[in-house]
PDB file of N, CA and C in Angstrom:
ATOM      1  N   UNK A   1     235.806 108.479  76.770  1.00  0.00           N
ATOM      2  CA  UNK A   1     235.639 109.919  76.897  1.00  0.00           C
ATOM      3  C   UNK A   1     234.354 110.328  76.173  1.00  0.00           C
ATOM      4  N   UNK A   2     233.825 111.401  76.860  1.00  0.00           N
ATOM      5  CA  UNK A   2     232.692 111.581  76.122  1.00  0.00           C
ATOM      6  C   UNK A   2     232.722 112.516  75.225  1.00  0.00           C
ATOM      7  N   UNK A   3     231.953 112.445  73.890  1.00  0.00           N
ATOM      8  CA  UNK A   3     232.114 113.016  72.737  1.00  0.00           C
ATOM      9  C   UNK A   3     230.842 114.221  72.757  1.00  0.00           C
ATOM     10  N   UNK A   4     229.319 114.021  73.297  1.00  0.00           N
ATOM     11  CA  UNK A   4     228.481 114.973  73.292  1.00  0.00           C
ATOM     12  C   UNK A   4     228.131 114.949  75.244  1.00  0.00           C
ATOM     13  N   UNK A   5     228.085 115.929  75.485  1.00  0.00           N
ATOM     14  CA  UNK A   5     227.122 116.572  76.824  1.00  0.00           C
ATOM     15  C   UNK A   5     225.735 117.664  77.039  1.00  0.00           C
ATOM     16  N   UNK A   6     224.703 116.874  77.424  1.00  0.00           N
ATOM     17  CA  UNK A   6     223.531 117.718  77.419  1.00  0.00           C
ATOM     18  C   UNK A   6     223.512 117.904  79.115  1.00  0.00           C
ATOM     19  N   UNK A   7     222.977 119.395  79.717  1.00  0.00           N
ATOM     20  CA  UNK A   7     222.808 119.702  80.973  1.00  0.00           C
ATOM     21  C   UNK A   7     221.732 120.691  80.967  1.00  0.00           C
ATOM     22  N   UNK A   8     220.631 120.377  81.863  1.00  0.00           N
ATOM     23  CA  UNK A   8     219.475 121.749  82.111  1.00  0.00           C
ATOM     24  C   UNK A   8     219.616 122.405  83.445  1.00  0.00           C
ATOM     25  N   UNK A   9     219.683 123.345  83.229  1.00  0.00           N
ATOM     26  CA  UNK A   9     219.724 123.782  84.699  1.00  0.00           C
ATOM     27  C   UNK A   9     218.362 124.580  84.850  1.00  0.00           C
ATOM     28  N   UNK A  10     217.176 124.073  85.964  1.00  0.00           N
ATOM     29  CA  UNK A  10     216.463 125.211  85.831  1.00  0.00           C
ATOM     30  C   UNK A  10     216.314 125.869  86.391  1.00  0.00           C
ATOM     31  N   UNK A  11     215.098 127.707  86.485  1.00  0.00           N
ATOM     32  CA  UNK A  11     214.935 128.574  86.993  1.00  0.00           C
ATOM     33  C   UNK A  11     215.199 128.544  88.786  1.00  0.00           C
ATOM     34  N   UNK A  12     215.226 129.504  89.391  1.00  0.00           N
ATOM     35  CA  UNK A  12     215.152 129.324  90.450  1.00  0.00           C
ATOM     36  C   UNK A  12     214.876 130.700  90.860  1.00  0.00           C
ATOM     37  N   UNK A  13     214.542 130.895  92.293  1.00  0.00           N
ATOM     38  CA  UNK A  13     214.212 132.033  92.743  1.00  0.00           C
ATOM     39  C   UNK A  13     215.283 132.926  93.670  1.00  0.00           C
ATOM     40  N   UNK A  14     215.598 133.492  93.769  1.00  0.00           N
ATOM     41  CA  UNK A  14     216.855 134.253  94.118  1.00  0.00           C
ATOM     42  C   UNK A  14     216.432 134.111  95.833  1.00  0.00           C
ATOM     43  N   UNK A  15     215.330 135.260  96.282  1.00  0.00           N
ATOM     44  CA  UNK A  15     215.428 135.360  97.237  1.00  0.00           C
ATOM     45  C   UNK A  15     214.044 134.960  98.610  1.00  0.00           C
ATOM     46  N   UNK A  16     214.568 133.883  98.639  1.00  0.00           N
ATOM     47  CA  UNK A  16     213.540 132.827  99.226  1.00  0.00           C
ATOM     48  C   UNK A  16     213.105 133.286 100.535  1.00  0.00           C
ATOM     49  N   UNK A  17     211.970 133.200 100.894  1.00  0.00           N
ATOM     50  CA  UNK A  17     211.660 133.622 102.103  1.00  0.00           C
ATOM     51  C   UNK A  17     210.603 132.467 102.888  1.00  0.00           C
ATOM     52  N   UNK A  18     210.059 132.528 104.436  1.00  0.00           N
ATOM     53  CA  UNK A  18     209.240 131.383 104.843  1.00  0.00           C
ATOM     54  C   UNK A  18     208.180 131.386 104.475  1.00  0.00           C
ATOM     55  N   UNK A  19     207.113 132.471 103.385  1.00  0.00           N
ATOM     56  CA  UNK A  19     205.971 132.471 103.081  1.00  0.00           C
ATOM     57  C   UNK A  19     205.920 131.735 101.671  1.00  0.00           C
ATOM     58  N   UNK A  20     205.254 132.760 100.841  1.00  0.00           N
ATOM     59  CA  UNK A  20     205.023 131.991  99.800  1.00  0.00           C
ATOM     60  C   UNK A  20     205.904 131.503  98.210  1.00  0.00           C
ATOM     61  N   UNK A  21     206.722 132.346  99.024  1.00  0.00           N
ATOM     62  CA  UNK A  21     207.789 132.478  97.586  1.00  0.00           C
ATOM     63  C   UNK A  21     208.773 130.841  97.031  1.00  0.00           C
ATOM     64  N   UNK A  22     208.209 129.853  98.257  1.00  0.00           N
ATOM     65  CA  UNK A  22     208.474 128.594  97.771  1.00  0.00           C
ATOM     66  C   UNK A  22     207.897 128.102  96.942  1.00  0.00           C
ATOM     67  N   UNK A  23     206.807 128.416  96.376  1.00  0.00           N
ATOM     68  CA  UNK A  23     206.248 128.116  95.253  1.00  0.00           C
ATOM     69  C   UNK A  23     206.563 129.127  93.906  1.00  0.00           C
ATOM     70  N   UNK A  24     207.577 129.239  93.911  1.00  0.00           N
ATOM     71  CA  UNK A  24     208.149 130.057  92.724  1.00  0.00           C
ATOM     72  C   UNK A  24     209.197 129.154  92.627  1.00  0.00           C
ATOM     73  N   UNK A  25     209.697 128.382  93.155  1.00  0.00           N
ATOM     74  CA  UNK A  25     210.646 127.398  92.095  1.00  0.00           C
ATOM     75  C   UNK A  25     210.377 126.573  91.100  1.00  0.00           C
ATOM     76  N   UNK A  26     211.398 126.357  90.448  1.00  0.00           N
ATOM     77  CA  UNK A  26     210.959 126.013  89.071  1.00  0.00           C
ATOM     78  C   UNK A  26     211.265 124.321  89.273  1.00  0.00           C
ATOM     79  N   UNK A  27     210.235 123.701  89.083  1.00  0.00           N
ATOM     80  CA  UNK A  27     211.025 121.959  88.659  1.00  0.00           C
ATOM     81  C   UNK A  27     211.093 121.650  87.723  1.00  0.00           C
ATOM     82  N   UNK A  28     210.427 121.309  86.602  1.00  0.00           N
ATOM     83  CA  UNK A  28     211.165 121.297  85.237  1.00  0.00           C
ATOM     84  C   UNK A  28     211.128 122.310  84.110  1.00  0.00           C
ATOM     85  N   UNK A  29     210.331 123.694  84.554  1.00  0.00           N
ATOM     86  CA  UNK A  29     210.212 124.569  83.191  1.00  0.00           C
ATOM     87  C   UNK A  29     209.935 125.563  84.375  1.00  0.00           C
ATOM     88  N   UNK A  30     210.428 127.232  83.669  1.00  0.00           N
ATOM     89  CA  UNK A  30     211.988 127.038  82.404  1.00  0.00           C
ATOM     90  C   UNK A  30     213.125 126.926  83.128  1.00  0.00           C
ATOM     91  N   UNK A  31     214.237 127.160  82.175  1.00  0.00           N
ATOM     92  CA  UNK A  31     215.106 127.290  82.741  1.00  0.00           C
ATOM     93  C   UNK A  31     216.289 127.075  81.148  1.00  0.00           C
ATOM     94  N   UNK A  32     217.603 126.772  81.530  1.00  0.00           N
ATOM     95  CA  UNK A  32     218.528 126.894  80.461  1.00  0.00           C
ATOM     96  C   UNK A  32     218.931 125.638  80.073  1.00  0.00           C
ATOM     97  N   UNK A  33     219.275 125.259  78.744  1.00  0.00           N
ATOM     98  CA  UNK A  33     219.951 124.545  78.371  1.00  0.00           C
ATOM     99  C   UNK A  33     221.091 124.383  77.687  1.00  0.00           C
ATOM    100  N   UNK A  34     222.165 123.696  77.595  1.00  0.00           N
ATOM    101  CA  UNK A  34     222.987 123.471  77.382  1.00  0.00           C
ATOM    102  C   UNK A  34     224.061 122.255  76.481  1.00  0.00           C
ATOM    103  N   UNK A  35     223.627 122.289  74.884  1.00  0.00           N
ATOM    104  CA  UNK A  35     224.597 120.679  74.321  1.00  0.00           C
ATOM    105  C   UNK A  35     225.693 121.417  74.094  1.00  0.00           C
ATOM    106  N   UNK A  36     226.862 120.114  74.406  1.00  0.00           N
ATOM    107  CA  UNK A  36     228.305 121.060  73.871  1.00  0.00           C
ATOM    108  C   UNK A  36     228.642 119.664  73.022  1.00  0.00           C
ATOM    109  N   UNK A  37     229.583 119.862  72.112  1.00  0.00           N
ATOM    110  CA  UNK A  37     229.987 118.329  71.497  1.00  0.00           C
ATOM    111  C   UNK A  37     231.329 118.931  70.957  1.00  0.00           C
ATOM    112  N   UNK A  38     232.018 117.576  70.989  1.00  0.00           N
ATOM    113  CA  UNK A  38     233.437 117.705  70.861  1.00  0.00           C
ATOM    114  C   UNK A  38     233.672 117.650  69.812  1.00  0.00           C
ATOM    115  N   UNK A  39     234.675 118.670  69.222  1.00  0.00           N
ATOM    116  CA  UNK A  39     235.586 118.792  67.604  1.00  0.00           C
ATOM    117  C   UNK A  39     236.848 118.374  67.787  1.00  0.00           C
ATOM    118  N   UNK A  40     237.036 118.202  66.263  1.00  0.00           N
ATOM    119  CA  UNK A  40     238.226 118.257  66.356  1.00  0.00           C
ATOM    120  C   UNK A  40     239.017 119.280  66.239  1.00  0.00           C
ATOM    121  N   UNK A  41     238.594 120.794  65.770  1.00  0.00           N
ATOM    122  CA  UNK A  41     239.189 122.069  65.363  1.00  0.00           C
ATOM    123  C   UNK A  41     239.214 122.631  66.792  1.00  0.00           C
ATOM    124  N   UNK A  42     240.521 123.127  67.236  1.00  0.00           N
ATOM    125  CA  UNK A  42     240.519 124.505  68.457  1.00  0.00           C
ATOM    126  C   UNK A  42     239.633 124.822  68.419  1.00  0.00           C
ATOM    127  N   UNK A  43     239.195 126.095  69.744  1.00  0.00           N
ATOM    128  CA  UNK A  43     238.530 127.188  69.624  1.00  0.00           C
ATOM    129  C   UNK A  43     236.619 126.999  70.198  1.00  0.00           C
ATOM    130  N   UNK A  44     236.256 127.626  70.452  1.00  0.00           N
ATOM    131  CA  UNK A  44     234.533 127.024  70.683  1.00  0.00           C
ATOM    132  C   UNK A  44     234.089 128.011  69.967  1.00  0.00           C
ATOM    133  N   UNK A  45     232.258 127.402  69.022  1.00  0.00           N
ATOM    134  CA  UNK A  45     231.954 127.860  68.435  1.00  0.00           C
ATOM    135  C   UNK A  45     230.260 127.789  68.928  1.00  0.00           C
ATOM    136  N   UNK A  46     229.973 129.136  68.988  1.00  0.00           N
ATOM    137  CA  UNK A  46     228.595 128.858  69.453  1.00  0.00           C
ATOM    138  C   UNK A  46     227.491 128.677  67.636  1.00  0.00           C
ATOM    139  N   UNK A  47     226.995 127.553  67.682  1.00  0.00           N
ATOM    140  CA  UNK A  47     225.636 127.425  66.552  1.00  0.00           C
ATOM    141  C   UNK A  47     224.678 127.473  66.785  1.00  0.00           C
ATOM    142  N   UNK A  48     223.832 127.896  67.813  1.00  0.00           N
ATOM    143  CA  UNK A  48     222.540 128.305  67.837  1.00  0.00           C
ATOM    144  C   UNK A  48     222.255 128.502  69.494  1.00  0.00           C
ATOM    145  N   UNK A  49     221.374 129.805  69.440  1.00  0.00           N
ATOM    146  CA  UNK A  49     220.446 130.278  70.660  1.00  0.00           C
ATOM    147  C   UNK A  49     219.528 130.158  70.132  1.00  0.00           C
ATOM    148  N   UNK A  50     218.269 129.316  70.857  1.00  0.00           N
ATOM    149  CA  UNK A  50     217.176 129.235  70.920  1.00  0.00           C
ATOM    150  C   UNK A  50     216.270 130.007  72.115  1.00  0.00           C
ATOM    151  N   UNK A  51     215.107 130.801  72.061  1.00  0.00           N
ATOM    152  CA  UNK A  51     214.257 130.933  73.184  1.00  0.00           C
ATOM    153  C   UNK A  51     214.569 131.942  73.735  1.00  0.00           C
ATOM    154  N   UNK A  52     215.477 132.955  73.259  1.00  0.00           N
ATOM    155  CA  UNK A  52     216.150 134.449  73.845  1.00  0.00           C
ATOM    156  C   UNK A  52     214.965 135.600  73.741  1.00  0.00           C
ATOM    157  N   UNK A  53     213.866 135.636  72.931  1.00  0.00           N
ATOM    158  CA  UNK A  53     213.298 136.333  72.695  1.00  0.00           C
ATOM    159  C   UNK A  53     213.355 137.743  71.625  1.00  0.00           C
ATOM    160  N   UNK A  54     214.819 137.233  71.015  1.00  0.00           N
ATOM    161  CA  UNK A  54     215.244 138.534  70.384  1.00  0.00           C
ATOM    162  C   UNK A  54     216.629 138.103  69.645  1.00  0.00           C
TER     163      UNK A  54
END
């Protein structure tokens, strides 16, 4: 079983059309990330946002 999980998901463009707006997807930057790691205590605890701007 796994004890830590890292996942990125990145940006993307909502509303795609046949011109140019295919070059607004994102391939590796930005976008979100995600580590979760397993406790042993109930409950989830968030320890840090990074990159929110605020």
């Amino acid at each position: 079983m796994f004890q830590k999980v890292h996942s990125f998901a990145p940006a993307t463009v909502a509303n795609v059309a046949c011109g140019f707006d295919v070059f607004g997807f994102a391939v590796e930057q930005p976008g979100d990330e995600v580590m979760i790691e397993k406790s042993s205590q109930p409950g989830v605890r968030i320890k840090n946002i990074l990159g929110d701007g605020g």
